[in-house]
Protein backbone atom coordinates (compact mmCIF):
# COMPACT_ATOMS: atom_id res chain seq x y z
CA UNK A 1 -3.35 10.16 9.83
CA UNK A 2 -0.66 11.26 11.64
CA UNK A 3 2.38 13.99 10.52
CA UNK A 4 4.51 10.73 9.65
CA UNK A 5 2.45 9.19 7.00
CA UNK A 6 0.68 9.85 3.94
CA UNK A 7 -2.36 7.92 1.90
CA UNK A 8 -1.00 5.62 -1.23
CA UNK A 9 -4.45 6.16 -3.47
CA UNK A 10 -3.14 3.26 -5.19
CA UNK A 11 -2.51 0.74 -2.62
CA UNK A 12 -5.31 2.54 -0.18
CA UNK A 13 -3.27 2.48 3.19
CA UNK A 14 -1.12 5.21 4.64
CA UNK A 15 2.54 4.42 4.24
CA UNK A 16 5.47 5.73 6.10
CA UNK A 17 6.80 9.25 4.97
CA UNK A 18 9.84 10.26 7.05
CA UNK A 19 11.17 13.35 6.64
CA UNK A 20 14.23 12.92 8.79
CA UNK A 21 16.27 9.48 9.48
CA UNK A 22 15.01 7.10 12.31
CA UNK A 23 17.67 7.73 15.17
CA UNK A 24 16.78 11.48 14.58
CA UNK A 25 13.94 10.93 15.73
CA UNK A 26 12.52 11.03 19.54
CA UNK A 27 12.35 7.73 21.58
CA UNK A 28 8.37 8.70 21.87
CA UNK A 29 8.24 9.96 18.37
CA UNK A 30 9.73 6.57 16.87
CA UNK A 31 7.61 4.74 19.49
CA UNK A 32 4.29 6.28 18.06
CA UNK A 33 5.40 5.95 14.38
CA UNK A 34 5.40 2.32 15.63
CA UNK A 35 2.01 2.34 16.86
CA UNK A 36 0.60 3.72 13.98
CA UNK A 37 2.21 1.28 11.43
CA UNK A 38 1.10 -1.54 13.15
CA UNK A 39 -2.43 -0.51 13.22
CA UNK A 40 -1.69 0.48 9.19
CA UNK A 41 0.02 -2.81 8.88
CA UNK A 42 -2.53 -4.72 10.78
CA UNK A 43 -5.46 -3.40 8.25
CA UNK A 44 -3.21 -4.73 4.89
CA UNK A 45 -4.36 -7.96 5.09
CA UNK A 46 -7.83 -6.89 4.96
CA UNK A 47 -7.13 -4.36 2.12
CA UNK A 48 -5.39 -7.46 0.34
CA UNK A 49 -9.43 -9.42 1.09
CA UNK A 50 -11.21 -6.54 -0.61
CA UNK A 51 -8.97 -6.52 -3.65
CA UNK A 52 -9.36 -10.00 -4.47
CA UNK A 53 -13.32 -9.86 -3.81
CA UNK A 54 -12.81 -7.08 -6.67
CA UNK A 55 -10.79 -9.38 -8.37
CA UNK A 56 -13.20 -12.46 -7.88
CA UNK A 57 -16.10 -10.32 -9.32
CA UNK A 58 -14.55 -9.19 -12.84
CA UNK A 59 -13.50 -12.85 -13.39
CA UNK A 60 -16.83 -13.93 -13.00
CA UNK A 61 -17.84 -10.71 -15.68
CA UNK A 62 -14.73 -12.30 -17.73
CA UNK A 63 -16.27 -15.65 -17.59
CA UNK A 64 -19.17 -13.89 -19.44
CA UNK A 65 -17.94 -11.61 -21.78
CA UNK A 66 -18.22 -11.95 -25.23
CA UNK A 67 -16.83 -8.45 -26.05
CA UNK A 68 -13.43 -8.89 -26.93
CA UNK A 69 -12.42 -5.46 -26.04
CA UNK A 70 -14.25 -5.41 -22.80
CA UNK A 71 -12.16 -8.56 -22.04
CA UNK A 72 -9.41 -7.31 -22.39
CA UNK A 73 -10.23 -4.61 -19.80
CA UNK A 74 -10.96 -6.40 -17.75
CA UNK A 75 -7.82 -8.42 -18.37
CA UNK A 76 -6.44 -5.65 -17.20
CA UNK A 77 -8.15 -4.52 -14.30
CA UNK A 78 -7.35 -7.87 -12.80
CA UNK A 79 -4.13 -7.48 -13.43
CA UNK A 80 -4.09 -4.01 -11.93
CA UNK A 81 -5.46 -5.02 -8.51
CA UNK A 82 -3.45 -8.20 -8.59
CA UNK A 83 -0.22 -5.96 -9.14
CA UNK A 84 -1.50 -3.67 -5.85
CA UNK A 85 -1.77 -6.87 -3.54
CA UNK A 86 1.27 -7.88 -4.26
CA UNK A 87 3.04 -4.63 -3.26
CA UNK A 88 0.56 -4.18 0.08
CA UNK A 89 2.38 -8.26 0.71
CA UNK A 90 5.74 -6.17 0.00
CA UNK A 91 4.95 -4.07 2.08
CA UNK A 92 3.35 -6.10 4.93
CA UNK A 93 6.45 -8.39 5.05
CA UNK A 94 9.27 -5.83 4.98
CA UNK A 95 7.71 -3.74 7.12
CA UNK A 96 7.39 -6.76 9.67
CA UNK A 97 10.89 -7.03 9.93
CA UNK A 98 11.33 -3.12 10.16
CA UNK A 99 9.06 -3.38 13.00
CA UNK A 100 11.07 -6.24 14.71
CA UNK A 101 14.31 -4.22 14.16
CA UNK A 102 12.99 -1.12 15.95
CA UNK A 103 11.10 -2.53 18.72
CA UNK A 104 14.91 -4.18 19.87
């Protein structure tokens, strides 16, 4: 990805990494920062679909397990991936509004 962003292992999407404020920033730099977060931003909601496939598919293992500790697991797995859409929605929304700003 480009100079401006770097991958969130976590959430599994580049996010913005600026290194200097936006109005330092070129007209064409800032303009292809903008590009590139829509097409990021544009891809969350389908990150958000695979998580909660993930998700979908250790309820159903919940549904079946009888090993307490393994429930518990995946108690928390859920949980995990459930935390991670949340914050790609965080991001999704806030970053919508960024967008708007800069694109005035």
């Amino acid at each position: 990805m480009k100079e401006h962003f770097s991958f969130d292992q976590r959430l599994g999407i580049f996010l913005p990494d600026m290194t200097e404020e936006w109005d330092d920033y070129s007209k064409d730099t800032q303009q292809e920062i903008l590009f590139n977060w829509e097409k990021i931003r544009g891809s969350i909601p389908d990150r958000i679909f695979e998580l909660e496939n993930e998700i979908n598919h250790k309820q159903a293992q919940l549904s079946d397990e009888n090993n307490f500790a393994r429930s518990c697991q995946l108690n928390s797995e859920i949980a995990e991936l459930a935390s991670i859409i949340n914050d790609l929605w965080l991001w999704y929304r806030a970053n919508q509004t960024i967008s708007e700003k800069m694109h005035q």
